[in-house]
C-alpha atoms as a PDB file:
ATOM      1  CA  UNK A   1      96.140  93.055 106.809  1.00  0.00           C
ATOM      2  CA  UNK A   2      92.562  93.568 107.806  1.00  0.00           C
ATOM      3  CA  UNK A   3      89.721  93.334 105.618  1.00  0.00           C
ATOM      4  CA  UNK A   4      86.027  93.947 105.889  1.00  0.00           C
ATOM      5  CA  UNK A   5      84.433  90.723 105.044  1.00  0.00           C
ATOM      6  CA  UNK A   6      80.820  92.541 104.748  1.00  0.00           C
ATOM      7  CA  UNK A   7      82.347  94.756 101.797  1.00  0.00           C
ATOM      8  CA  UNK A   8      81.677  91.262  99.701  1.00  0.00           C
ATOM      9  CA  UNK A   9      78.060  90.749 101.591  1.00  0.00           C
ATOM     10  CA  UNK A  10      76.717  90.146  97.840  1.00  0.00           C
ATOM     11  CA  UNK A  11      79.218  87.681  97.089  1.00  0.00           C
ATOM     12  CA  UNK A  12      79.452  85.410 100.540  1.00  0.00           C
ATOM     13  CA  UNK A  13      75.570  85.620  99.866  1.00  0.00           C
ATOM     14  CA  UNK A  14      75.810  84.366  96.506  1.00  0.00           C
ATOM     15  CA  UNK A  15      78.625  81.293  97.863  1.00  0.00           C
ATOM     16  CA  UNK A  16      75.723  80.618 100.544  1.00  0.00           C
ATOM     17  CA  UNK A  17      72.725  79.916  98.216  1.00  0.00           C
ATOM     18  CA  UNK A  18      75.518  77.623  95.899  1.00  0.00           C
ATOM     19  CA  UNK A  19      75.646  75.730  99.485  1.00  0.00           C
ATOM     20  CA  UNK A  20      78.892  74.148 101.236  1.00  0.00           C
ATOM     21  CA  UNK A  21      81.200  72.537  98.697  1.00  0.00           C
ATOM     22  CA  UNK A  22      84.526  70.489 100.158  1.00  0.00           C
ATOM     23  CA  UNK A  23      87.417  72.520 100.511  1.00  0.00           C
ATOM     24  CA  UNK A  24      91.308  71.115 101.176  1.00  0.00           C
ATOM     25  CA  UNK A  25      92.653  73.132 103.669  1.00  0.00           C
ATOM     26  CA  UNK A  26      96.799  73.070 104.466  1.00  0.00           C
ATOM     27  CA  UNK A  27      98.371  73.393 107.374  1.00  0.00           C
ATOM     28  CA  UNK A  28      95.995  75.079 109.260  1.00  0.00           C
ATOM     29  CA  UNK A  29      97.740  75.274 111.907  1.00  0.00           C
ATOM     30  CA  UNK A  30      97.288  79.221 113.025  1.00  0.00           C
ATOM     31  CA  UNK A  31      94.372  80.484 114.432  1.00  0.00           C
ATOM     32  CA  UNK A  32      93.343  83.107 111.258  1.00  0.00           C
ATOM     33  CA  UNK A  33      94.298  80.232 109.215  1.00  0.00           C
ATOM     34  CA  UNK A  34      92.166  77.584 111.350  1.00  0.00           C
ATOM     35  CA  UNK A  35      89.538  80.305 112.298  1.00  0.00           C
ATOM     36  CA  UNK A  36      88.737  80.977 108.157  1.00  0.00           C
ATOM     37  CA  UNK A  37      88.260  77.831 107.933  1.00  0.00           C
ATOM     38  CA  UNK A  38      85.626  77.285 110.311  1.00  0.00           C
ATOM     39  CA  UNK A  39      83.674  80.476 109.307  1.00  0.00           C
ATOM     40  CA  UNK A  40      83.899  79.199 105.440  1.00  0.00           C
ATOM     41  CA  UNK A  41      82.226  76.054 107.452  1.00  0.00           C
ATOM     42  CA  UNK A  42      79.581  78.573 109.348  1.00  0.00           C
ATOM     43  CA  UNK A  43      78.873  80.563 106.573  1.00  0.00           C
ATOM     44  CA  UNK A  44      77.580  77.710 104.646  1.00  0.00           C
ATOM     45  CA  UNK A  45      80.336  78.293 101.831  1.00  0.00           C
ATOM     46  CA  UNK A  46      82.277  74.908 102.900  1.00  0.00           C
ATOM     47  CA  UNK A  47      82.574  71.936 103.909  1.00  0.00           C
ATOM     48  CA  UNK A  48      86.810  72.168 104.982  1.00  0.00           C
ATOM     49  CA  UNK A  49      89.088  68.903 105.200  1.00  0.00           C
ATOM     50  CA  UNK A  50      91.761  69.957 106.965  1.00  0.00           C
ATOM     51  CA  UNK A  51      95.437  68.520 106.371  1.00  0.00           C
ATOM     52  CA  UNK A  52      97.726  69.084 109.348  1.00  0.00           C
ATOM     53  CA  UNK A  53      99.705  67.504 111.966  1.00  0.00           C
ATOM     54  CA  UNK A  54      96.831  65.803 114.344  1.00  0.00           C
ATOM     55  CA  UNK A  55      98.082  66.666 117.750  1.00  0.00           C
ATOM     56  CA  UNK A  56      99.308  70.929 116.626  1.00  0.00           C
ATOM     57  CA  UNK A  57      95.933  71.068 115.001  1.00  0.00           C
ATOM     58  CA  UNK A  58      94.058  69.696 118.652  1.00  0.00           C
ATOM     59  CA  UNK A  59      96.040  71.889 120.479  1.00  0.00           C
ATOM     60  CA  UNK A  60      95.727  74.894 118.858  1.00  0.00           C
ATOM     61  CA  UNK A  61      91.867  74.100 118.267  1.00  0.00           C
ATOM     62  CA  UNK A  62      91.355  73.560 122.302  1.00  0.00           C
ATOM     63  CA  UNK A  63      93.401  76.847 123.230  1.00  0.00           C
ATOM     64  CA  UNK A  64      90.148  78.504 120.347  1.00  0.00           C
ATOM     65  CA  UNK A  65      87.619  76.474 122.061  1.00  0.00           C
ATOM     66  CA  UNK A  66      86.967  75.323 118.443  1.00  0.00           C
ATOM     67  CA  UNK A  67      85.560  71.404 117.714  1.00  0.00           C
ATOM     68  CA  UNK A  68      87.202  69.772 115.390  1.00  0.00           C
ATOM     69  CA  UNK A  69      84.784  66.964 116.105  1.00  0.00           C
ATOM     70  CA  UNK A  70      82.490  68.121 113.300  1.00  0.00           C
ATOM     71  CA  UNK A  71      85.419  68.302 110.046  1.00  0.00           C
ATOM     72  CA  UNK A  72      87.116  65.749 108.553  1.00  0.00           C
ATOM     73  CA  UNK A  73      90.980  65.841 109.946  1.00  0.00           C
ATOM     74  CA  UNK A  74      93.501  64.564 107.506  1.00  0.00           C
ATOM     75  CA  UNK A  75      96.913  64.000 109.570  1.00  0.00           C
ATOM     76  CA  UNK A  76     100.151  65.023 108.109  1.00  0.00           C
ATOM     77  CA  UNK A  77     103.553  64.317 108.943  1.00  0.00           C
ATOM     78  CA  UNK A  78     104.351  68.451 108.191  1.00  0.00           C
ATOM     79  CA  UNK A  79     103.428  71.259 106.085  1.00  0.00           C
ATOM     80  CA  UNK A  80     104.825  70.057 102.719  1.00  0.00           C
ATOM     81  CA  UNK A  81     103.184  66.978 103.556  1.00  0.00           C
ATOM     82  CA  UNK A  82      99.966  68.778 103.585  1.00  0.00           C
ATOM     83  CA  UNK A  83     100.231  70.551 100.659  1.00  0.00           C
ATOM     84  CA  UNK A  84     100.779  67.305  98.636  1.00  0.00           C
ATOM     85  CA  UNK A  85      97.768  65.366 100.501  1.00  0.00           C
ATOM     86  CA  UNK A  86      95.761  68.642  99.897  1.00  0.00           C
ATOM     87  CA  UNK A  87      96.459  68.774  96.371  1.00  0.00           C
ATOM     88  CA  UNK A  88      95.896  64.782  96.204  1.00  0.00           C
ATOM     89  CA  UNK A  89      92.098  65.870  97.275  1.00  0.00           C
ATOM     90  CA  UNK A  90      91.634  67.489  94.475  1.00  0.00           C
ATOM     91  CA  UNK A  91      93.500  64.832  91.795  1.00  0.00           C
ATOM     92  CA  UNK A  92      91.314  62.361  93.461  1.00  0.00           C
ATOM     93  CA  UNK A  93      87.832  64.508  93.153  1.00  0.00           C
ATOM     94  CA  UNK A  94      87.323  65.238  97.298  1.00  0.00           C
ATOM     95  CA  UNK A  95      88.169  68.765  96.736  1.00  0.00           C
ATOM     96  CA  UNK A  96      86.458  71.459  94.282  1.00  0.00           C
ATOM     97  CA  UNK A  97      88.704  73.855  96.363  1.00  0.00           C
ATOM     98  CA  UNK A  98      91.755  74.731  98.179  1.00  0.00           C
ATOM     99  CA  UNK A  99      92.844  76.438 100.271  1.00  0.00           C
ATOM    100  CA  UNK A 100      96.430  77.682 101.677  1.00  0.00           C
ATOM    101  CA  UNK A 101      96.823  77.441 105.634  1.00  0.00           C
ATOM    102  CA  UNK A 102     100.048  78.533 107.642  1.00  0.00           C
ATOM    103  CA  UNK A 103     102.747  77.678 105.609  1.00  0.00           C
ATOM    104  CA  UNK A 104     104.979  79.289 103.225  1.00  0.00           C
ATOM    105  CA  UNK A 105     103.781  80.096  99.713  1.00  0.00           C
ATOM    106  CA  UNK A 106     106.287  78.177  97.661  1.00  0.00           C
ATOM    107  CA  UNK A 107     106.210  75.348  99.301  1.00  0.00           C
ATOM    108  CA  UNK A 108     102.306  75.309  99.018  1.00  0.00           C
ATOM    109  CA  UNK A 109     102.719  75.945  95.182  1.00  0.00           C
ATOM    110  CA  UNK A 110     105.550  73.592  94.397  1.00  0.00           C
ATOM    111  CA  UNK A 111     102.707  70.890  95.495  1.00  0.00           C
ATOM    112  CA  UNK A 112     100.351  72.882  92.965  1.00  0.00           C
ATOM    113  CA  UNK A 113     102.475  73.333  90.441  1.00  0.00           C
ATOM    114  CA  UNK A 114     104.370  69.878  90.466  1.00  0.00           C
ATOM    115  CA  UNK A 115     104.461  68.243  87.275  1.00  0.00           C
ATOM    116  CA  UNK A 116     103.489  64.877  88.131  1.00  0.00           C
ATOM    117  CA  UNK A 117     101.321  65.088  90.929  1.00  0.00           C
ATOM    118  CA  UNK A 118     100.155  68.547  90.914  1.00  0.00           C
ATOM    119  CA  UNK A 119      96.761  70.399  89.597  1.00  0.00           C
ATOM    120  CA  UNK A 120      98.318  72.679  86.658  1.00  0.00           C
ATOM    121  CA  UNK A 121      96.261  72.925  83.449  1.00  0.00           C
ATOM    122  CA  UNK A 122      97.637  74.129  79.945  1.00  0.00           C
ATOM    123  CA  UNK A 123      96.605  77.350  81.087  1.00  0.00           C
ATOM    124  CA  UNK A 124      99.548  79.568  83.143  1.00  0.00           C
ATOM    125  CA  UNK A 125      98.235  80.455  86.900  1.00  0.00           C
ATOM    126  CA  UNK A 126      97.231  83.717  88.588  1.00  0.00           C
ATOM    127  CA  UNK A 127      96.157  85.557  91.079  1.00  0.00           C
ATOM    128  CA  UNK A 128      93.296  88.003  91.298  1.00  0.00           C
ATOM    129  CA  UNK A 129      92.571  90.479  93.731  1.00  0.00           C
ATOM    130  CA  UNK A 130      89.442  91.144  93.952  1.00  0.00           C
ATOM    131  CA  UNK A 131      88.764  94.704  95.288  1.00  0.00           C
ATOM    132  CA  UNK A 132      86.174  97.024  96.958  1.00  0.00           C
ATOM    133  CA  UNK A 133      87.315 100.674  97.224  1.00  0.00           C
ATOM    134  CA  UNK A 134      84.587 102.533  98.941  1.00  0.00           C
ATOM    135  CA  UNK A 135      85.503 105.725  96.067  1.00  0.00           C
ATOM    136  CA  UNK A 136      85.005 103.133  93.199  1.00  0.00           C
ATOM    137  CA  UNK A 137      81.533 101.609  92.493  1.00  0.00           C
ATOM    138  CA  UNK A 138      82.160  98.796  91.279  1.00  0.00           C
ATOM    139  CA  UNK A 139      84.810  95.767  92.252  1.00  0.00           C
ATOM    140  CA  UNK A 140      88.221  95.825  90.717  1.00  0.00           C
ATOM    141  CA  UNK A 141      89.769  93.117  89.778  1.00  0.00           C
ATOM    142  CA  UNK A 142      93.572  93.465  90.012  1.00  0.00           C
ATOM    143  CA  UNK A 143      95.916  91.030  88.238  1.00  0.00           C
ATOM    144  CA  UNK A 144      98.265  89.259  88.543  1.00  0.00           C
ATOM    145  CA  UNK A 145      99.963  91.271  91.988  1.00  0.00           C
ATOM    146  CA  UNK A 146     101.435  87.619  93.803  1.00  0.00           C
ATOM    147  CA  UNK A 147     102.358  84.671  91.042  1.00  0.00           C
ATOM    148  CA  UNK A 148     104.075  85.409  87.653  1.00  0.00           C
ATOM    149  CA  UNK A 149     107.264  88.034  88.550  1.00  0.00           C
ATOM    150  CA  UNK A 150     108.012  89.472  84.938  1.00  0.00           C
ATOM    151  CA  UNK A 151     105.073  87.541  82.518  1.00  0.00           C
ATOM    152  CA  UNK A 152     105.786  87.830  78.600  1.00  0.00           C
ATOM    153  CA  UNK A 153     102.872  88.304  76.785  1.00  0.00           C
ATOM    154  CA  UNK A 154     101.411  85.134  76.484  1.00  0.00           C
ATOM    155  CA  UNK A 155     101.678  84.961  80.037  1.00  0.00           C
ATOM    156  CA  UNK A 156      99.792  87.938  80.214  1.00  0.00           C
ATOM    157  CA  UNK A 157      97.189  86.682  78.110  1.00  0.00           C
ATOM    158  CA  UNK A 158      96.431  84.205  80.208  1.00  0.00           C
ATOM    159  CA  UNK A 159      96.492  86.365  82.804  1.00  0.00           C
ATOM    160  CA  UNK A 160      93.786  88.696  81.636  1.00  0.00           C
ATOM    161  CA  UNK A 161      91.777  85.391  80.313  1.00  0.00           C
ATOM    162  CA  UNK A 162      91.987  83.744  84.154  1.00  0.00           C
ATOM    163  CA  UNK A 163      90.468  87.136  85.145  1.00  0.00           C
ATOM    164  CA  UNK A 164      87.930  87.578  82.568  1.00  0.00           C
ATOM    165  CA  UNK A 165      86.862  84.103  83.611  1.00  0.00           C
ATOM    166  CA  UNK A 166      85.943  85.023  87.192  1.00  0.00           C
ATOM    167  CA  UNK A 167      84.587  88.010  86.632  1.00  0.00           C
ATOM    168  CA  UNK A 168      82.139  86.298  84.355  1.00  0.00           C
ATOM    169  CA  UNK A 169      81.649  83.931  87.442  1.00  0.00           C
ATOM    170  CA  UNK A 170      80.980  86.613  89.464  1.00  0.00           C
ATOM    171  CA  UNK A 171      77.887  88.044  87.463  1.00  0.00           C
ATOM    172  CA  UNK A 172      80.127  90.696  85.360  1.00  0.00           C
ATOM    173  CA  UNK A 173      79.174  89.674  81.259  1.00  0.00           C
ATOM    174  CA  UNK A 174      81.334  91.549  79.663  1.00  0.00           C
ATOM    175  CA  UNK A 175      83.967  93.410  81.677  1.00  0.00           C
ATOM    176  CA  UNK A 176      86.369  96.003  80.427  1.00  0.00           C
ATOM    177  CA  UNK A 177      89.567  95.345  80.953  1.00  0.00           C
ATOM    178  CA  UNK A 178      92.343  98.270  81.279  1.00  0.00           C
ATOM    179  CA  UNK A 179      96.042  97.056  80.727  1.00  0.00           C
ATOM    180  CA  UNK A 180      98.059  99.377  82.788  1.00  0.00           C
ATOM    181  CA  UNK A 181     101.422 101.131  81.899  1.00  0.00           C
ATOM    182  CA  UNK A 182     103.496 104.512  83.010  1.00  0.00           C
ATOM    183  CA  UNK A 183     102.052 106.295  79.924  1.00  0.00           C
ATOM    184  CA  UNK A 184      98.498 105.723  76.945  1.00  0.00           C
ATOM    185  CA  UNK A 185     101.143 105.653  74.222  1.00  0.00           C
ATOM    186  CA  UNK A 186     102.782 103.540  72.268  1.00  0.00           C
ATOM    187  CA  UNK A 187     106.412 103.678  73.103  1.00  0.00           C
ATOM    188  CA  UNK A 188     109.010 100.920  72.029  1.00  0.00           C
ATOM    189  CA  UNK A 189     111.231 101.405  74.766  1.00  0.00           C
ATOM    190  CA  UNK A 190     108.539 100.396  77.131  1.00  0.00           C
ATOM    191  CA  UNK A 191     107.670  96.780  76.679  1.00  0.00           C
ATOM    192  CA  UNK A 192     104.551  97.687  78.777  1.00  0.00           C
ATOM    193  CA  UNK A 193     102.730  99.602  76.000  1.00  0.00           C
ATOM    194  CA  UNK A 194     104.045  97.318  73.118  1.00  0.00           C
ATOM    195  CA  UNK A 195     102.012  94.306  75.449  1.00  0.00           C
ATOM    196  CA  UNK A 196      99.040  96.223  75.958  1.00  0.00           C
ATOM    197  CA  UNK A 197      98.658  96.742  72.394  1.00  0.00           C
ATOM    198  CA  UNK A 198      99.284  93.212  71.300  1.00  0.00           C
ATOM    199  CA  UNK A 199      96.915  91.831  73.986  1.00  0.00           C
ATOM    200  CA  UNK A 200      94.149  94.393  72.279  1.00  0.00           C
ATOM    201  CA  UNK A 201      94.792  93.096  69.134  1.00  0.00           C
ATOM    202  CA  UNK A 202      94.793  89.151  70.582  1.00  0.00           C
ATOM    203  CA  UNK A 203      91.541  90.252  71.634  1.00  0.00           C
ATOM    204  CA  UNK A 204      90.140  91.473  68.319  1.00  0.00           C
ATOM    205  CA  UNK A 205      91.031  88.378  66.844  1.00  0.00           C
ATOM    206  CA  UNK A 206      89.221  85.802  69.451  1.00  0.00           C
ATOM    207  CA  UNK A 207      92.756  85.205  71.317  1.00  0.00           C
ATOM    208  CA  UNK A 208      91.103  87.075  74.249  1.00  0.00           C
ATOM    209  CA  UNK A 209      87.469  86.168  74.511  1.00  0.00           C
ATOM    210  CA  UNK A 210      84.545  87.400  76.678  1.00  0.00           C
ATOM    211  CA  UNK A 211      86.108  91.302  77.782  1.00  0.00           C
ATOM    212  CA  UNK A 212      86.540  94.616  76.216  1.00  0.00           C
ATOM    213  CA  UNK A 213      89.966  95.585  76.344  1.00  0.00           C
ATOM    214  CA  UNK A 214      91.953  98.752  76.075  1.00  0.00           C
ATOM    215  CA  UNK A 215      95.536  99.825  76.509  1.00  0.00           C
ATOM    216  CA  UNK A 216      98.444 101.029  77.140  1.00  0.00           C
ATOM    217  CA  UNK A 217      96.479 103.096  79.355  1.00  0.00           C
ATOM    218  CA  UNK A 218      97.966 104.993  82.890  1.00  0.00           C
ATOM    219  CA  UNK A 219      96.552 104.481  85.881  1.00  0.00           C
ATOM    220  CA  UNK A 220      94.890 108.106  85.577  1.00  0.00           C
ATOM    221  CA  UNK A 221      93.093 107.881  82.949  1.00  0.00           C
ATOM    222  CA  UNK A 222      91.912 104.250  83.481  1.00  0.00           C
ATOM    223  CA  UNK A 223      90.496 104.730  86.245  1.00  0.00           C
ATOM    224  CA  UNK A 224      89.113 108.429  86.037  1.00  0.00           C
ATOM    225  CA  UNK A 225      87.042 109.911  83.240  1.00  0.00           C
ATOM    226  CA  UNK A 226      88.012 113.220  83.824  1.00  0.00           C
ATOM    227  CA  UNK A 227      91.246 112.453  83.350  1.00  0.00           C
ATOM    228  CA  UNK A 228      90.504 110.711  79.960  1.00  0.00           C
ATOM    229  CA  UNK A 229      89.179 113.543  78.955  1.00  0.00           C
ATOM    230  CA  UNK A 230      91.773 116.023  79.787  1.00  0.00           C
ATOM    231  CA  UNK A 231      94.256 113.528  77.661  1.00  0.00           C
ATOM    232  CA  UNK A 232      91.818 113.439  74.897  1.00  0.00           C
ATOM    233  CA  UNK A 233      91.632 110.058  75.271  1.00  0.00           C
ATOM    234  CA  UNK A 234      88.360 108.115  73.300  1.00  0.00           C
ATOM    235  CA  UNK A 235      88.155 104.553  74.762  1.00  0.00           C
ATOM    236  CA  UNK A 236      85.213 102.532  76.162  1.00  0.00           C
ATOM    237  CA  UNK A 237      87.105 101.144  78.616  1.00  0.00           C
ATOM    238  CA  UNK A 238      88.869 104.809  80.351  1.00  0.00           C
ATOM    239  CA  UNK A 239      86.983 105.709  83.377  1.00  0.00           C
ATOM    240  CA  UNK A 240      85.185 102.561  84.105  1.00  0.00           C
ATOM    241  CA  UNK A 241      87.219  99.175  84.145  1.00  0.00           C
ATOM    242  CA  UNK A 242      86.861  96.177  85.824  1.00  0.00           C
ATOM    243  CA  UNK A 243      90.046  94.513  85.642  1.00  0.00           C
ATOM    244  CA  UNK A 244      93.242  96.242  85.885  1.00  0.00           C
ATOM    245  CA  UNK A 245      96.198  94.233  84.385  1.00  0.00           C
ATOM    246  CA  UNK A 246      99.440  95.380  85.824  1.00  0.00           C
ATOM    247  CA  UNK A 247     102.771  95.173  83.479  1.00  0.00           C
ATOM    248  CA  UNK A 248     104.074  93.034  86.357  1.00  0.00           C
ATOM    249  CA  UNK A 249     104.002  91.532  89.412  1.00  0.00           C
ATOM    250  CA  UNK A 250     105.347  94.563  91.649  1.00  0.00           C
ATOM    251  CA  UNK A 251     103.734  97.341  89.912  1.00  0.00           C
ATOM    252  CA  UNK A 252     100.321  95.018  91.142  1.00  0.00           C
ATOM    253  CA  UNK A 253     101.529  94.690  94.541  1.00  0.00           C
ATOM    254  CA  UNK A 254     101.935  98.020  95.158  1.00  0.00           C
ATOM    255  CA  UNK A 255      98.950  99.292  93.823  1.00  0.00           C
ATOM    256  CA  UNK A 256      96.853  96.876  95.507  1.00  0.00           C
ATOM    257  CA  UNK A 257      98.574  97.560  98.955  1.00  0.00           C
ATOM    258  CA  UNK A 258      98.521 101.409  98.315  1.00  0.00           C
ATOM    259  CA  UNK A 259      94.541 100.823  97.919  1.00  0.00           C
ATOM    260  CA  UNK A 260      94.523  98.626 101.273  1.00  0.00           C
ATOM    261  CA  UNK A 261      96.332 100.723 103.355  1.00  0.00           C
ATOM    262  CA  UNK A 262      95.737 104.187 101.862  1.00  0.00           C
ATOM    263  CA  UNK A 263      92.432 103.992 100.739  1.00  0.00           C
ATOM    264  CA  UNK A 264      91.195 101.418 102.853  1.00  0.00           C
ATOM    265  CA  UNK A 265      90.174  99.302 100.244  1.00  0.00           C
ATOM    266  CA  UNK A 266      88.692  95.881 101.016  1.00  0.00           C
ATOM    267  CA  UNK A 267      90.188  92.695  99.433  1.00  0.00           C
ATOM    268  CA  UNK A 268      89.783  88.951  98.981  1.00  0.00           C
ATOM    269  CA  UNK A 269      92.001  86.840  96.064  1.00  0.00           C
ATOM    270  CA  UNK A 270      92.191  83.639  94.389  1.00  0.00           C
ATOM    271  CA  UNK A 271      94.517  81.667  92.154  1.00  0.00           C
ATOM    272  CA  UNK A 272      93.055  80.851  89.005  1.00  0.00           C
ATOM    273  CA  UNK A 273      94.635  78.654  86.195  1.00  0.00           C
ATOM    274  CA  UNK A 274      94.370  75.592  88.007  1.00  0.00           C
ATOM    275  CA  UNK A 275      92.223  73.047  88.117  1.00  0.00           C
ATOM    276  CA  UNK A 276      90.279  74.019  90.847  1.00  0.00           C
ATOM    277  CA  UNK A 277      90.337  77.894  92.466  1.00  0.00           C
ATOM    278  CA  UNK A 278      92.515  78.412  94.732  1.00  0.00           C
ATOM    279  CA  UNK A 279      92.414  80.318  98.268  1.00  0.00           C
ATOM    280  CA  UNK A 280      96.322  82.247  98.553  1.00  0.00           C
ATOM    281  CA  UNK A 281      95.767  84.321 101.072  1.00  0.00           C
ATOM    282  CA  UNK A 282      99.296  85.416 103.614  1.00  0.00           C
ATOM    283  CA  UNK A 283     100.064  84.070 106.475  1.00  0.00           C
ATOM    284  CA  UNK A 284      98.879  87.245 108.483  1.00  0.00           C
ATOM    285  CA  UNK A 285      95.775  87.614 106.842  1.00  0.00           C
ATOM    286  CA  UNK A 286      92.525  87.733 108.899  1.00  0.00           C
ATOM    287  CA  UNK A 287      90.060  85.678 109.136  1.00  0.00           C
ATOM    288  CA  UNK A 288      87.200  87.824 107.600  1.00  0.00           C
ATOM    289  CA  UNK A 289      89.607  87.768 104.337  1.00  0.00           C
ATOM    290  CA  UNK A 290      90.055  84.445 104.098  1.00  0.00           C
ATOM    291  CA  UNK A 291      85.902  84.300 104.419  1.00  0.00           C
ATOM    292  CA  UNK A 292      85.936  86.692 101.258  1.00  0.00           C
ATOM    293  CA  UNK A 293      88.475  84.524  99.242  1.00  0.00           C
ATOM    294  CA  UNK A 294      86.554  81.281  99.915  1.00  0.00           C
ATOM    295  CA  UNK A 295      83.034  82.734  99.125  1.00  0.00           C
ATOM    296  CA  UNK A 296      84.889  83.543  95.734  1.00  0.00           C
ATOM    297  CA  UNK A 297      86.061  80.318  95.185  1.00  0.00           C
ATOM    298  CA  UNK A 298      83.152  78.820  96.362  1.00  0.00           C
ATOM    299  CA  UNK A 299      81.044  80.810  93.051  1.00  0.00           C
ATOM    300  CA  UNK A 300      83.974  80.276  90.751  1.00  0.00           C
ATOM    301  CA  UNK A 301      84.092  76.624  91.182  1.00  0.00           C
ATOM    302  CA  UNK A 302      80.131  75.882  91.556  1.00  0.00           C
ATOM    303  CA  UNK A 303      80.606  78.400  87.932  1.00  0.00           C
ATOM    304  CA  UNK A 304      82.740  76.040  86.201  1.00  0.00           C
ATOM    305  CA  UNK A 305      80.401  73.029  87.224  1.00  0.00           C
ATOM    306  CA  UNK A 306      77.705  74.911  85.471  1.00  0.00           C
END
């Protein structure tokens, strides 16, 4: 997937004047993996320990003309081994960050996610895309498109809170969140609208703090005025959200590969829920993403320190 890491200019900006903060990398062991790493380094966004087999991380490095003479190299026996060491880093306080290298995704979140030795909070975990869609002016945020499958609605609230969290880390004070479905109305046979107004409610009543929040609402008429309008729809939120909160997790996939690939939409993404954010980018993502997602972890987590 290629992505423009100057669409985010304003936010790798923001990560460089927060200066380098330590970063566990995991099995870094391909070169957009290794290479994101580095330019997280360059960039002034991190400072990357990097958990790998010694002598696959050398070689790979000397084939990239890359020094590893200048990062702190953690060796690991194999890739689940560096997930656990990684997520160690972070138990232990080396790590505000981390971030996934070559290696599968469940294997990199059983170490997360493991309940003795992992990084999980009471809070369930997410993903956000964050997105820059050259027709939109503003970023979307799109959650949760790669963790929770089917979420129930507390899930979901913590889904929209994790969101609402970085957006406020990201300079957006109060942003208005639109909780997607098929259709704007109520229907009982579509637990999607039922959810969306429950998690509007949740909101009224300080279980959802920090957002405006509207829903069910359709992809149309979140996103366009116009088409609001034509649906006689009277919301504060129609036409102009921030966050879009899919019903589930491949509804959210889809739309945020449709907007890659069709609209040519830029994206970076973090996990959030944890105790650090985290950088879950796929294996065949390039390196200008993985720039993106770092320079948003690097804000988030320099946010929480206040």
């Amino acid at each position: 997937m290629i992505r423009d890491a100057h669409a985010f200019s304003d936010i790798i900006s923001q990560a460089t004047a927060n200066g380098p903060q330590p970063m566990a990398v995991a099995h870094p062991c391909s070169p957009e993996a290794l290479l994101g790493a580095v330019e997280a380094a360059e960039h002034g966004i991190a400072t990357p320990i990097l958990i790998a087999p010694r002598a696959k991380l050398l070689k790979l490095a000397a084939g990239m003309d890359i020094d590893l003479g200048r990062f702190e190299v953690i060796d690991a026996e194999h890739s689940h081994a560096a997930a656990e060491r990684a997520v160690a880093l972070v138990r232990d306080g080396r790590a505000d960050s981390l971030m996934k290298g070559s290696l599968h995704t469940d294997e990199f979140m059983s170490a997360v996610l493991d309940r003795n030795k992992g990084i999980r909070t009471d809070r369930r975990i997410s993903h956000v895309f964050v997105m820059k869609v050259e027709s939109y002016p503003r970023y979307l945020f799109i959650t949760d498109a790669a963790i929770n499958i089917e979420p129930d609605l507390m899930t979901k609230r913590d889904i929209c809170q994790n969101a609402i969290d970085l957006t406020h880390a990201l300079g957006v004070a109060q942003p208005k969140v639109a909780i997607l479905a098929a259709v704007e109305t109520i229907n009982p046979a579509m637990r999607a609208t039922l959810d969306a107004a429950a998690l509007c409610k949740m909101a009224d009543r300080g279980q959802i703090r920090g957002a405006l929040l509207d829903g069910p609402l359709a992809f149309d008429n979140a996103i366009s005025h116009a088409a609001a309008d034509t649906k006689g729809i009277d919301s504060a939120v129609a036409g102009e959200p921030d966050i879009l909160l899919v019903p589930d997790l491949e509804s959210g996939n889809m739309l945020a590969k449709q907007l890659t690939y069709l609209a040519a939409a830029a994206s970076a993404g973090i996990v959030m829920g944890a105790r650090v954010p985290i950088v879950l980018t796929s294996r065949a993502d390039d390196a200008a993403g993985r720039l993106a997602s770092a320079a948003v972890a690097n804000v988030f987590a320099a946010y929480k320190k206040g």
